[in-house]
C-alpha atoms as a PDB file:
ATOM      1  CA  UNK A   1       4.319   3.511  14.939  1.00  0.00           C
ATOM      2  CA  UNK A   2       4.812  -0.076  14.645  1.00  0.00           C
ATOM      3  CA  UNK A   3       8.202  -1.631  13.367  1.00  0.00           C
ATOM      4  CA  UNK A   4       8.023  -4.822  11.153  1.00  0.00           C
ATOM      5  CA  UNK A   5      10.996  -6.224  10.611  1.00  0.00           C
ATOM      6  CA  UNK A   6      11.586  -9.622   8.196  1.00  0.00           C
ATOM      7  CA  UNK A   7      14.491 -11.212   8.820  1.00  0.00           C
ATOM      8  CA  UNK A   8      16.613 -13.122   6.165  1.00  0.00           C
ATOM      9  CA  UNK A   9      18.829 -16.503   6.175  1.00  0.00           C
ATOM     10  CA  UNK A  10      19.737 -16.174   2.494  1.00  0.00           C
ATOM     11  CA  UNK A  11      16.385 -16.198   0.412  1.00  0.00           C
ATOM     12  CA  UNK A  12      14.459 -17.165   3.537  1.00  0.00           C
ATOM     13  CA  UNK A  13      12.518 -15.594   5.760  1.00  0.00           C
ATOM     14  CA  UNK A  14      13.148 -17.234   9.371  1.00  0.00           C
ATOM     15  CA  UNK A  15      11.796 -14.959  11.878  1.00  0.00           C
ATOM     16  CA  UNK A  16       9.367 -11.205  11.870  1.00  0.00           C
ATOM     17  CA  UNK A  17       9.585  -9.080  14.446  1.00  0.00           C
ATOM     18  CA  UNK A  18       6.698  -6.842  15.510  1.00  0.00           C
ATOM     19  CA  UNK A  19       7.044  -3.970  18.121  1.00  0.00           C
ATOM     20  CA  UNK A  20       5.291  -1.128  18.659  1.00  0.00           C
ATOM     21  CA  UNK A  21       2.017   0.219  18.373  1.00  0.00           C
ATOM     22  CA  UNK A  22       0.412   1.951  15.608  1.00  0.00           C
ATOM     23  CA  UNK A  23      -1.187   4.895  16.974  1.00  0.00           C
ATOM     24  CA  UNK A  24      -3.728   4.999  13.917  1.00  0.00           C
ATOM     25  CA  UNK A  25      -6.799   4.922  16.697  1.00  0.00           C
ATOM     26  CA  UNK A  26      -7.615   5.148  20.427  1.00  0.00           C
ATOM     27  CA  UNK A  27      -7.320   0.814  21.768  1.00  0.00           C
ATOM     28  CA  UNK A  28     -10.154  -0.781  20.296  1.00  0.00           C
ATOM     29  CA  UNK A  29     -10.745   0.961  16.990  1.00  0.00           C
ATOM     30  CA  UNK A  30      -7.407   0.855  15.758  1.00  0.00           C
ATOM     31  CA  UNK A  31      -8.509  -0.683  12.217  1.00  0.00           C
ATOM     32  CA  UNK A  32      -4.732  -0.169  11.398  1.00  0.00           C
ATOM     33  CA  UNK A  33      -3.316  -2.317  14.399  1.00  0.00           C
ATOM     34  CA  UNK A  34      -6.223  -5.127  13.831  1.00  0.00           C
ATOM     35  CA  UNK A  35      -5.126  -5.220  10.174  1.00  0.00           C
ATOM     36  CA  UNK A  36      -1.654  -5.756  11.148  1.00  0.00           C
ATOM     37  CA  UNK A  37      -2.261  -8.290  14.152  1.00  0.00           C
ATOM     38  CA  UNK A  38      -4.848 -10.396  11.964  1.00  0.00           C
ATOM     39  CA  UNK A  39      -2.406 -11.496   9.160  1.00  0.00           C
ATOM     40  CA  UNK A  40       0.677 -11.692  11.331  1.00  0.00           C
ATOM     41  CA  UNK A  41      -1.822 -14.003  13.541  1.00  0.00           C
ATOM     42  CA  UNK A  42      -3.148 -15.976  10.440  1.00  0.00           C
ATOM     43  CA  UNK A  43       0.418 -16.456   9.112  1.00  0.00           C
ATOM     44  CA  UNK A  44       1.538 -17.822  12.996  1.00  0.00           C
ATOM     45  CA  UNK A  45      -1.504 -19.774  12.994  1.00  0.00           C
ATOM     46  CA  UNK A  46      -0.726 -21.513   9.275  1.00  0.00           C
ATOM     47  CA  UNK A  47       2.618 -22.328  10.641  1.00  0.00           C
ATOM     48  CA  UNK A  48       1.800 -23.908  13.660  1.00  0.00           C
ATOM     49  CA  UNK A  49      -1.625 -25.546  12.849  1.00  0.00           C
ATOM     50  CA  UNK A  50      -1.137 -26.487   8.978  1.00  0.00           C
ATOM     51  CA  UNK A  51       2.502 -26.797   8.284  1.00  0.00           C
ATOM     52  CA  UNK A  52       3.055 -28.379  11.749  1.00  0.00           C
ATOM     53  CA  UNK A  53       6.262 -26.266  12.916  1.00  0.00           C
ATOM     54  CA  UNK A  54       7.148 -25.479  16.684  1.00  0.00           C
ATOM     55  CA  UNK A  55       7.577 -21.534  16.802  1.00  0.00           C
ATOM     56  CA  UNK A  56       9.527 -19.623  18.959  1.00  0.00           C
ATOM     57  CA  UNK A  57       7.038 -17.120  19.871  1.00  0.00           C
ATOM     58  CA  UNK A  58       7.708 -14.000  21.987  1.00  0.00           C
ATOM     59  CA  UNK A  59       4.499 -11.265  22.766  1.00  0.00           C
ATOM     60  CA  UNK A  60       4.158  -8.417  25.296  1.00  0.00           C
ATOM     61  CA  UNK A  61       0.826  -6.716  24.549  1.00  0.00           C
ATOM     62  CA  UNK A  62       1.048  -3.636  26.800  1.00  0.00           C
ATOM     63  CA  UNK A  63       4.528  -3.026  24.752  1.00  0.00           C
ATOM     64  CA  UNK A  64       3.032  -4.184  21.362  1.00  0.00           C
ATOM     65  CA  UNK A  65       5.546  -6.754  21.182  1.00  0.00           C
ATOM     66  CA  UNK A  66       5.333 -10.085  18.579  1.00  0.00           C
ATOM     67  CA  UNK A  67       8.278 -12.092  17.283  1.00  0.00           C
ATOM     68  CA  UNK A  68       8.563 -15.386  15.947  1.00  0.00           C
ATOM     69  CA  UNK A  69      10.513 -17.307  14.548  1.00  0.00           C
ATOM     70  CA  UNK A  70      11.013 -20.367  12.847  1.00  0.00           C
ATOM     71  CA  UNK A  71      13.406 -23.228  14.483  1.00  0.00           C
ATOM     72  CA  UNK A  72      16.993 -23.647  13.434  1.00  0.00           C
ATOM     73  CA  UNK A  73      16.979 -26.848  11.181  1.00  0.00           C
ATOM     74  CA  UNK A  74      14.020 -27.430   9.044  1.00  0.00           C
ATOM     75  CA  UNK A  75      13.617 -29.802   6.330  1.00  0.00           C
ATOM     76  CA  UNK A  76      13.498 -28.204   2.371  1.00  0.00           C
ATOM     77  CA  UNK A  77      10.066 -29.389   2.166  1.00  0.00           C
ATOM     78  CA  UNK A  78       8.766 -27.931   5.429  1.00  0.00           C
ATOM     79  CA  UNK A  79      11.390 -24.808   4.541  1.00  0.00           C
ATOM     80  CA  UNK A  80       9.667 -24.158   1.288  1.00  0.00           C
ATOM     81  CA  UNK A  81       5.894 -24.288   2.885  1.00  0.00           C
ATOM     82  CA  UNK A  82       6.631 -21.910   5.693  1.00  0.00           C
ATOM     83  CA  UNK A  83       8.182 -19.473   2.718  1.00  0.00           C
ATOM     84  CA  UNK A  84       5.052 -19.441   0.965  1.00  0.00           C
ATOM     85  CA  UNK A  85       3.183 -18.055   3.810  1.00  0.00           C
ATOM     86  CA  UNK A  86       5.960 -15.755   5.081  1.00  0.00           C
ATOM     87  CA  UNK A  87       6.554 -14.694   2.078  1.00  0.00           C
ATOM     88  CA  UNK A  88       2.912 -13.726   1.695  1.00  0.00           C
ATOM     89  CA  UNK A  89       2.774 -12.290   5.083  1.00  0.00           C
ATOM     90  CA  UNK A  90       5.958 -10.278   3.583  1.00  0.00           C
ATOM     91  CA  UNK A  91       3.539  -8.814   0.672  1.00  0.00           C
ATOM     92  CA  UNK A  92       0.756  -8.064   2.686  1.00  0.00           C
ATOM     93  CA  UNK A  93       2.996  -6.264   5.678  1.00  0.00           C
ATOM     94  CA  UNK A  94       4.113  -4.456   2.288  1.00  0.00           C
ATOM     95  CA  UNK A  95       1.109  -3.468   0.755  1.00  0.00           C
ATOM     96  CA  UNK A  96      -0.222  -2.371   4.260  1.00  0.00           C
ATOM     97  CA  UNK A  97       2.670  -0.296   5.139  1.00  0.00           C
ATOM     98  CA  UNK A  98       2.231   1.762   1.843  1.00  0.00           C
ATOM     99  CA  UNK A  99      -0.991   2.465   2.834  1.00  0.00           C
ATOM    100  CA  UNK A 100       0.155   3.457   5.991  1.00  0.00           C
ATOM    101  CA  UNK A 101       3.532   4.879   6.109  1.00  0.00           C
ATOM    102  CA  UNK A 102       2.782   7.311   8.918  1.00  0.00           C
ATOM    103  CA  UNK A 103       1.904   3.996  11.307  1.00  0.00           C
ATOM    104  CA  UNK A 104       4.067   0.977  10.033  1.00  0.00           C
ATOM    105  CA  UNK A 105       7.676   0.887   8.889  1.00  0.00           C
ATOM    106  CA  UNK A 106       8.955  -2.085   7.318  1.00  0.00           C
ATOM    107  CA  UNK A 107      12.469  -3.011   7.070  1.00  0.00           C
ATOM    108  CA  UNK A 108      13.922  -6.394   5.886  1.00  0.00           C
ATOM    109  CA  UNK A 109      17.360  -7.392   7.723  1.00  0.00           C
ATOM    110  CA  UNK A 110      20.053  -9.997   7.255  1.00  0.00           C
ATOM    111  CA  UNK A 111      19.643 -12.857  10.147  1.00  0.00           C
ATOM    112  CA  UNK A 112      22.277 -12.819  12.398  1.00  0.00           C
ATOM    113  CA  UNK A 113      22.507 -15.070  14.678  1.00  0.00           C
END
């Protein structure tokens, strides 16, 4: 099972935390694990490449490790644009998990730092 966990500053989202693997599928047809890596990828990708912010990222594929988060002091405009995407991510983590409840648990925690 793979653990996805959102964590809050307030109304933001500032870092997701992804261990664990699903166990849908045998390596390499895992539709359930590819589902999961592609939009946490795309949403990593759109804050990097698009918004322009310098992630703390963390990954350890034999473990099925991904975690990053966004830097300490951001501006409100660059704040707000990273929340739209997280916040999509958020949905989509959501909607996937209730279609797979067996192989993803979500869980949204307070940031503590």
């Amino acid at each position: 099972m793979t653990e996805v966990v959102f964590f809050k500053n307030g109304n933001n989202i500032v870092k997701v935390s992804c261990s664990g693997h699903t166990g849908y599928a045998e390596y390499g047809s895992d539709i359930v694990c590819s589902a999961l890596s592609s939009i946490v990828q795309s949403t990593a990708l759109g804050l990097r490449k698009v918004i322009g912010i310098k992630l703390k990222v963390t990954r350890n594929d034999k473990k099925g490790e991904y975690c990053m988060e966004l830097p300490k002091h951001l501006d409100a405009d660059t704040m707000a644009s990273s929340q739209v995407l997280l916040s999509t991510l958020l949905l989509s983590v959501r909607d996937l998990a209730d279609g797979y409840s067996e192989f993803i648990k979500l869980e949204e925690r307070d940031y503590v730092n």
